[in-house]
N, C-alpha and C. Protein backbone atom coordinates (compact mmCIF):
# COMPACT_ATOMS: atom_id res chain seq x y z
N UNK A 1 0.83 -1.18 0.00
CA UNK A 1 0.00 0.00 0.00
C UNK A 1 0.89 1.25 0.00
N UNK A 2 0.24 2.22 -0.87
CA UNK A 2 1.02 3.55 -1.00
C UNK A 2 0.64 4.52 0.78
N UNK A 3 2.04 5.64 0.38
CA UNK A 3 1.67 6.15 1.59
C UNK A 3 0.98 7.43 1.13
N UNK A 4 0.28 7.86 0.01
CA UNK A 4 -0.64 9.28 -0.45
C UNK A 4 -2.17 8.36 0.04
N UNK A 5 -2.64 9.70 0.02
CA UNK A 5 -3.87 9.50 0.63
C UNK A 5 -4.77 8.79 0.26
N UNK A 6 -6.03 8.38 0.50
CA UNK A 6 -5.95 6.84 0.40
C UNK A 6 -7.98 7.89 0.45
N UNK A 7 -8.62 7.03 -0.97
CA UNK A 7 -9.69 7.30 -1.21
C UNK A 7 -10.75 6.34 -1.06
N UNK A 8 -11.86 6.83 -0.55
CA UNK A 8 -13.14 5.74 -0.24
C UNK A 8 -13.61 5.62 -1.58
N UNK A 9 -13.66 7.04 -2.52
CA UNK A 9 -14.16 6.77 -3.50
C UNK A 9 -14.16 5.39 -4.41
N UNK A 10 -12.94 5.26 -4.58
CA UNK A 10 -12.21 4.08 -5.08
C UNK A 10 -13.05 2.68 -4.42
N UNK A 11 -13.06 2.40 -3.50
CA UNK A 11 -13.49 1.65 -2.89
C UNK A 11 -14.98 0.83 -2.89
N UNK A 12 -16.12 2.70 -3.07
CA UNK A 12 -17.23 1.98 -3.46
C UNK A 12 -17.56 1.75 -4.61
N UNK A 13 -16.27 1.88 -5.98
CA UNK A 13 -16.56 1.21 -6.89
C UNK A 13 -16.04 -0.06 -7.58
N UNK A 14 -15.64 -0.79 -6.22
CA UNK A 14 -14.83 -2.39 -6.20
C UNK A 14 -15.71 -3.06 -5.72
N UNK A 15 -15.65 -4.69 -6.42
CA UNK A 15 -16.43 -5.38 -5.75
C UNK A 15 -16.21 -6.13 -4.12
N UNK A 16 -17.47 -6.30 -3.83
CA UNK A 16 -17.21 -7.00 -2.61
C UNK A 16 -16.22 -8.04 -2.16
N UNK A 17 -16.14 -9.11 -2.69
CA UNK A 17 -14.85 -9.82 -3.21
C UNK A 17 -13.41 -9.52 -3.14
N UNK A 18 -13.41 -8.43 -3.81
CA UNK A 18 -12.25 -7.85 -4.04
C UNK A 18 -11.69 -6.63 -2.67
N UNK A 19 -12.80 -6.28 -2.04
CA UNK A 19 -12.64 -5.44 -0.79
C UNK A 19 -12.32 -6.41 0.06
N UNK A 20 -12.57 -7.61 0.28
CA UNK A 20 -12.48 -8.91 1.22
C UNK A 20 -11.15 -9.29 1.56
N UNK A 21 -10.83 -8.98 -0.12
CA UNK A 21 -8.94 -9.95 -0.29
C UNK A 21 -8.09 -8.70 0.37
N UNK A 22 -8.24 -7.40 0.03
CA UNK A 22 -7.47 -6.88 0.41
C UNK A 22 -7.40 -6.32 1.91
N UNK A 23 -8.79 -6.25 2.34
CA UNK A 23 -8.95 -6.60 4.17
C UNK A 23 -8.32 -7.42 4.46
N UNK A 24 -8.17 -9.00 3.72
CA UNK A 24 -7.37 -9.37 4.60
C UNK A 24 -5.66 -9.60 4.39
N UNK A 25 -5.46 -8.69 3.64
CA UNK A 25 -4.03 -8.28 3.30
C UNK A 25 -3.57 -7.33 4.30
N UNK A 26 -4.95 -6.22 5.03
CA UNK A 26 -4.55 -5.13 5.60
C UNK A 26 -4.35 -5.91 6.89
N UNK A 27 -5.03 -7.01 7.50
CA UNK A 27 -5.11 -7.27 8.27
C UNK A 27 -3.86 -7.91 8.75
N UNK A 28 -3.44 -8.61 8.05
CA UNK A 28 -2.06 -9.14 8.15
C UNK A 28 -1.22 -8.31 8.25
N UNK A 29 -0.86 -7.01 7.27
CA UNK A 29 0.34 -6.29 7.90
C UNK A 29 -0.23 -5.63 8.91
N UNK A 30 -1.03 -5.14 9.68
CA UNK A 30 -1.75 -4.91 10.74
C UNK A 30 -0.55 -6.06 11.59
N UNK A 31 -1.13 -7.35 11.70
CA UNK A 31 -0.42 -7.92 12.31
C UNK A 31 1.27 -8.26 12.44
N UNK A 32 1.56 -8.06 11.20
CA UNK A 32 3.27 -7.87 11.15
C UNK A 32 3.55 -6.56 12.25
N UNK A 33 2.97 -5.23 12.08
CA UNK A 33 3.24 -4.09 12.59
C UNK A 33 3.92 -4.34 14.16
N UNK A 34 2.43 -5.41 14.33
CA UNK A 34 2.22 -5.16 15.80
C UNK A 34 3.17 -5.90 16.31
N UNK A 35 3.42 -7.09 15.56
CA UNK A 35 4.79 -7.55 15.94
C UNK A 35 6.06 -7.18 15.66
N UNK A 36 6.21 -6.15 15.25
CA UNK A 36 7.52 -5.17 15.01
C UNK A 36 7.27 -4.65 16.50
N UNK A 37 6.10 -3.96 16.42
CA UNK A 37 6.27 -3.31 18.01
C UNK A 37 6.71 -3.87 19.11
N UNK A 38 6.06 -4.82 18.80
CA UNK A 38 6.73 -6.24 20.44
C UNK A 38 7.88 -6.47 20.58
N UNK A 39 8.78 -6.57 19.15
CA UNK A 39 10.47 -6.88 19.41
C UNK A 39 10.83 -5.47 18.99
N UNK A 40 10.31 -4.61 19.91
CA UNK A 40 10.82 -2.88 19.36
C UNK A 40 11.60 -2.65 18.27
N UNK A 41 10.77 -2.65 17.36
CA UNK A 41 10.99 -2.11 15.86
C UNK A 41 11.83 0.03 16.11
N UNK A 42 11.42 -0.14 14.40
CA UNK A 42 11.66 1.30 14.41
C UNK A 42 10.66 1.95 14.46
N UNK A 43 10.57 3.65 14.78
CA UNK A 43 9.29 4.23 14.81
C UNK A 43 8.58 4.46 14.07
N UNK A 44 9.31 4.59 12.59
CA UNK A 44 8.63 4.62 11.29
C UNK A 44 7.56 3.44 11.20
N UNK A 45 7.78 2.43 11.29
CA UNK A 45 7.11 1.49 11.25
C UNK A 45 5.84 1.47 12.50
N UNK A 46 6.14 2.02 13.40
CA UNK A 46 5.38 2.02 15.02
C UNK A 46 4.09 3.32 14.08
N UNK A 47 4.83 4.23 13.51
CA UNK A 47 3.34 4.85 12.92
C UNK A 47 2.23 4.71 12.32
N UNK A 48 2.50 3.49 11.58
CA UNK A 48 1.69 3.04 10.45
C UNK A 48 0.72 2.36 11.00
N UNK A 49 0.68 1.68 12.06
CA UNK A 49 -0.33 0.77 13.04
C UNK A 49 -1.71 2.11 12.90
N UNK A 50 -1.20 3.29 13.18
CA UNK A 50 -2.76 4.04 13.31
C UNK A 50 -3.31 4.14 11.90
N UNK A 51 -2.40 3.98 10.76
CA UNK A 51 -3.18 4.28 9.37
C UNK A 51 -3.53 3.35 8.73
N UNK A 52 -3.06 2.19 8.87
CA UNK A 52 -3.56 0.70 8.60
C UNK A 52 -4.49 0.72 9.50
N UNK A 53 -5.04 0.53 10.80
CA UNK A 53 -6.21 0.68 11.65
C UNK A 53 -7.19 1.04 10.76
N UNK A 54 -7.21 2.72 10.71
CA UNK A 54 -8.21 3.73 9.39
C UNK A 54 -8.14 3.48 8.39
N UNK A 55 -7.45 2.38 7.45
CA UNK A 55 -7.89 1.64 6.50
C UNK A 55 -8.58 0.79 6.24
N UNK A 56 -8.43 -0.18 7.50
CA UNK A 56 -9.37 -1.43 7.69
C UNK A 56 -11.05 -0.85 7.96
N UNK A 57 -10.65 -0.45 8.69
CA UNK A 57 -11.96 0.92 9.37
C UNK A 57 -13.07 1.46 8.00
N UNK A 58 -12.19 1.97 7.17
CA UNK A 58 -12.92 1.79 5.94
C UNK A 58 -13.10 1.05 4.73
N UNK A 59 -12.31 0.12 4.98
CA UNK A 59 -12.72 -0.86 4.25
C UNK A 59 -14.19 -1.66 4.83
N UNK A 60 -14.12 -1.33 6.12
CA UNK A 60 -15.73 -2.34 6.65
C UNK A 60 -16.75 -1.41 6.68
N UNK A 61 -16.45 -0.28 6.68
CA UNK A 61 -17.45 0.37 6.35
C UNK A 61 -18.21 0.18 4.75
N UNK A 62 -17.14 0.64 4.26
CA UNK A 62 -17.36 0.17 2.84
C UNK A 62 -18.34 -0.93 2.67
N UNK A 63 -17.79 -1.85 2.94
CA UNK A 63 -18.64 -3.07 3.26
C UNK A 63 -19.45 -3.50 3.27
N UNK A 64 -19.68 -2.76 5.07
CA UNK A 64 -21.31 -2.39 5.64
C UNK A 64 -22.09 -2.06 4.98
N UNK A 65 -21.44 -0.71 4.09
CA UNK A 65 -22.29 0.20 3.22
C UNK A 65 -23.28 -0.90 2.68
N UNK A 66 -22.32 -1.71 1.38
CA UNK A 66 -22.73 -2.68 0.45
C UNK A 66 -23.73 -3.42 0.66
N UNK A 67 -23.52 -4.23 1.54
CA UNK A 67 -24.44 -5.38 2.30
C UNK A 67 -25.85 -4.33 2.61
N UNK A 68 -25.67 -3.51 3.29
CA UNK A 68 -26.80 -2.59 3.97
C UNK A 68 -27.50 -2.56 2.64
N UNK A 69 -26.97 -1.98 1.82
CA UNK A 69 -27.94 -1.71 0.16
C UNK A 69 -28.36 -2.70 -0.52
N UNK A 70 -27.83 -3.51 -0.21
CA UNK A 70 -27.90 -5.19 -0.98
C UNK A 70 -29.48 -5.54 -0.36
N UNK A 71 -29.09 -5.21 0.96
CA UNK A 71 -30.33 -5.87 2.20
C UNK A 71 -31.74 -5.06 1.15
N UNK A 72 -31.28 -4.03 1.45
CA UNK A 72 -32.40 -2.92 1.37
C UNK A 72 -33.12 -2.96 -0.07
N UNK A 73 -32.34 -3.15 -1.04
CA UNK A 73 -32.73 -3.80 -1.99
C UNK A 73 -33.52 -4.96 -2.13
N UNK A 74 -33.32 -5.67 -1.96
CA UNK A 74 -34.34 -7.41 -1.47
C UNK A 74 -35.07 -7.16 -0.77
N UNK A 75 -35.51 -6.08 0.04
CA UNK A 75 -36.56 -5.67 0.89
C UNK A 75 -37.74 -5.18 0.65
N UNK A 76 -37.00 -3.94 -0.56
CA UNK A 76 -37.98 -2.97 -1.26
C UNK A 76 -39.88 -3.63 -1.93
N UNK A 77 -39.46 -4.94 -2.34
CA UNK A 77 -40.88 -5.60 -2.49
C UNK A 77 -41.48 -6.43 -1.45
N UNK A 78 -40.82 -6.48 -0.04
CA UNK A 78 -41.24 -6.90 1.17
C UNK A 78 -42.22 -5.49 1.86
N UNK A 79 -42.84 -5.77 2.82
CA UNK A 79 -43.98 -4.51 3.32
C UNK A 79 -42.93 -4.65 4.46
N UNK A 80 -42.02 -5.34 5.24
CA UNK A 80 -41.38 -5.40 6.54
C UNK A 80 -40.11 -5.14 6.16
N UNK A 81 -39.12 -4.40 6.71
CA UNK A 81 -37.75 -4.32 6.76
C UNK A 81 -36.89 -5.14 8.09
N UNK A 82 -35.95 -5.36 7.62
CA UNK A 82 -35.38 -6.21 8.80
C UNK A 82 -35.16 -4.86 9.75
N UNK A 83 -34.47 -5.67 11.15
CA UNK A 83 -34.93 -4.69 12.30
C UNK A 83 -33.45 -3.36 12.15
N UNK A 84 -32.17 -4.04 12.06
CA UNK A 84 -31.43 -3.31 12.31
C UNK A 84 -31.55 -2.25 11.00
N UNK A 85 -32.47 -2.33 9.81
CA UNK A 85 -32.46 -1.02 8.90
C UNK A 85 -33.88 -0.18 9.41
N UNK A 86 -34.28 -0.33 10.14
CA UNK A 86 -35.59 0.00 10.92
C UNK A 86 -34.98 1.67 10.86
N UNK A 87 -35.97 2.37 11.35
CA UNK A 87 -35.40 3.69 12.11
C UNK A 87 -35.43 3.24 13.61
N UNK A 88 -34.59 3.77 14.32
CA UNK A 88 -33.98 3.67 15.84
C UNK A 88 -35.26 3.82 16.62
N UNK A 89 -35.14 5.50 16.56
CA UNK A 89 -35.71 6.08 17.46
C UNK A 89 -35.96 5.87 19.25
N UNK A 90 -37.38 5.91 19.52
CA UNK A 90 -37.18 5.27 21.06
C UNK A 90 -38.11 4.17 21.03
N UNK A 91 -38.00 3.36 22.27
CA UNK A 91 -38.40 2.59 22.27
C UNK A 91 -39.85 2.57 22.40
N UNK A 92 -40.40 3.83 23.12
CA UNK A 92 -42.12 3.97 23.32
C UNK A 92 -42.49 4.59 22.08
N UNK A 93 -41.66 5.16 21.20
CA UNK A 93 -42.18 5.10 19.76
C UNK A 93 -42.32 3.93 19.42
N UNK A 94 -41.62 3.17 18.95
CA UNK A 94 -41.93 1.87 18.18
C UNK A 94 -42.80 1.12 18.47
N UNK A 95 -43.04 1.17 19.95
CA UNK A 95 -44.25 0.02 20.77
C UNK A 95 -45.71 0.77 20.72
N UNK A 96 -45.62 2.13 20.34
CA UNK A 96 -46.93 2.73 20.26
C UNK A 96 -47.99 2.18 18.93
N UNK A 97 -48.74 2.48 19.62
CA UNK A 97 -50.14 1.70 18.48
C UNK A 97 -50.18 2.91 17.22
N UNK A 98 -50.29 1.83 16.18
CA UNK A 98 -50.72 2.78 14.99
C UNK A 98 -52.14 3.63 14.92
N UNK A 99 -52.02 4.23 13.99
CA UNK A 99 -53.54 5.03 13.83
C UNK A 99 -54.99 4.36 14.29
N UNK A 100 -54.11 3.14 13.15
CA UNK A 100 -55.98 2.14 12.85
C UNK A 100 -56.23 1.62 14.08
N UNK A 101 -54.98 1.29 14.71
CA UNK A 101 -55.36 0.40 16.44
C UNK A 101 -55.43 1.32 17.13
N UNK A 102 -55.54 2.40 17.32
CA UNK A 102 -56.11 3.80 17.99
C UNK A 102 -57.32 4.09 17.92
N UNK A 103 -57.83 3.59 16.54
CA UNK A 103 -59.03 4.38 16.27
C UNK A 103 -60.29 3.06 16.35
N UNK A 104 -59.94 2.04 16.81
CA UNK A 104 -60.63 0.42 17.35
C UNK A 104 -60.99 1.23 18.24
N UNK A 105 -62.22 0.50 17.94
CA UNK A 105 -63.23 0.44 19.59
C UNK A 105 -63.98 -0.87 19.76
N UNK A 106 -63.93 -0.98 21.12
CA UNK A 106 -64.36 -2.21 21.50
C UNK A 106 -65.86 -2.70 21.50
N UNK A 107 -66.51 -3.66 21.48
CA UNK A 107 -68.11 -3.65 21.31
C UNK A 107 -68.55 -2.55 22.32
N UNK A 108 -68.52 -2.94 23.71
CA UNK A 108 -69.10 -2.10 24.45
C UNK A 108 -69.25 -0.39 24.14
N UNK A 109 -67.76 -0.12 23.75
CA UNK A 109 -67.87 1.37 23.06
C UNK A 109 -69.20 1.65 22.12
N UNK A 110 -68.85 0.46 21.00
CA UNK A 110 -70.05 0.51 20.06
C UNK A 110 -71.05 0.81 20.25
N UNK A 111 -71.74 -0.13 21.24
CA UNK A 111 -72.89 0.45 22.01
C UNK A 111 -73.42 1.22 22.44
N UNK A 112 -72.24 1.84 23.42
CA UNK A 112 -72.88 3.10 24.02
C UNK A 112 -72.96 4.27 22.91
N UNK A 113 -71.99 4.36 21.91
CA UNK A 113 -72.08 5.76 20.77
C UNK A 113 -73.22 5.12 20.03
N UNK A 114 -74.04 4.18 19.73
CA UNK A 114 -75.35 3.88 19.06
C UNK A 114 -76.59 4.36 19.84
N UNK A 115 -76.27 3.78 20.87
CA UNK A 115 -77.69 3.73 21.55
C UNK A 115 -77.89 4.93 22.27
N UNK A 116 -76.25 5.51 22.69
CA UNK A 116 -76.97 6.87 23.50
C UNK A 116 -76.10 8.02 22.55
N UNK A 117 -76.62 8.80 21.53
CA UNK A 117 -75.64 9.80 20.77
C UNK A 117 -75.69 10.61 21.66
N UNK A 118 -74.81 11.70 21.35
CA UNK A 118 -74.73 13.13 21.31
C UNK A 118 -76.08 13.78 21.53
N UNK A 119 -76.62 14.64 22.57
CA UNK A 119 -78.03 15.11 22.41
C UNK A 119 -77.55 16.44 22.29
N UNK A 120 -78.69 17.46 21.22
CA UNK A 120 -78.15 18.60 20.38
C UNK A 120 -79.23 18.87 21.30
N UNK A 121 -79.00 20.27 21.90
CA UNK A 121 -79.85 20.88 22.77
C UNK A 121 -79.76 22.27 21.77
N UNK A 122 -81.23 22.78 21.59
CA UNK A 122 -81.67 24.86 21.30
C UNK A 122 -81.38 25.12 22.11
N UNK A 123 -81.33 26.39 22.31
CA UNK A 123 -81.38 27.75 22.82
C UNK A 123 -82.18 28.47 22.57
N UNK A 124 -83.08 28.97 23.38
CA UNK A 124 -84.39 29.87 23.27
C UNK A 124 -83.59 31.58 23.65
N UNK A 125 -84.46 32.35 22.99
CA UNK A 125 -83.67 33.65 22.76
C UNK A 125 -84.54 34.42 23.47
């Protein structure tokens, strides 16, 4: 790997496959590094551990990205999304009743709005 700056762009237009092999290329000198550090290497080498880190870092993002769109894609003709592409939010949002189960009423309700309405009272002037 070069040491100029290093683009995501590039990245989200490789295939998945191909982001895989070289994760685990990063991962390995990742691991050489760290074992330079252990038998105290030089410092040049002791730096690179943080920029290989932020490579791998985006390489799984990258990744993530992919898969996430992949998901979301195969979904789009489903009415349900899986949970983790859900929106967050809170939890007494999500557990709250929709419109239509808001707007249920139970027999007994029924009853009473039939049999006893609203009484419209005049006013004498």
């Amino acid at each position: 790997m070069s040491s100029q700056k290093f683009k995501v762009k590039k990245l989200r237009e490789q295939k998945p496959e191909d982001l895989v092999k070289d994760l685990e290329k990063l991962k390995g000198e990742l691991i050489q590094l760290r074992t330079v550090k252990v038998s105290a290497g030089n410092a040049q080498k002791l730096g690179r551990i943080g920029l290989v880190r932020k490579r791998i870092a985006k390489f799984l993002t990258v990744i993530n990205e992919q898969r996430r769109n992949s998901v979301k894609n195969a979904a789009k003709s489903s009415t349900k999304l899986p949970v983790d592409l859900r929106g967050k939010k809170t939890r007494a949002i999500r557990q709250r009743l929709t419109r239509s189960e808001r707007a249920q009423k139970t027999q007994r309700q029924w009853k009473r709005l039939n049999n006893f309405p609203l009484r419209k009272f005049a006013l004498k002037e």
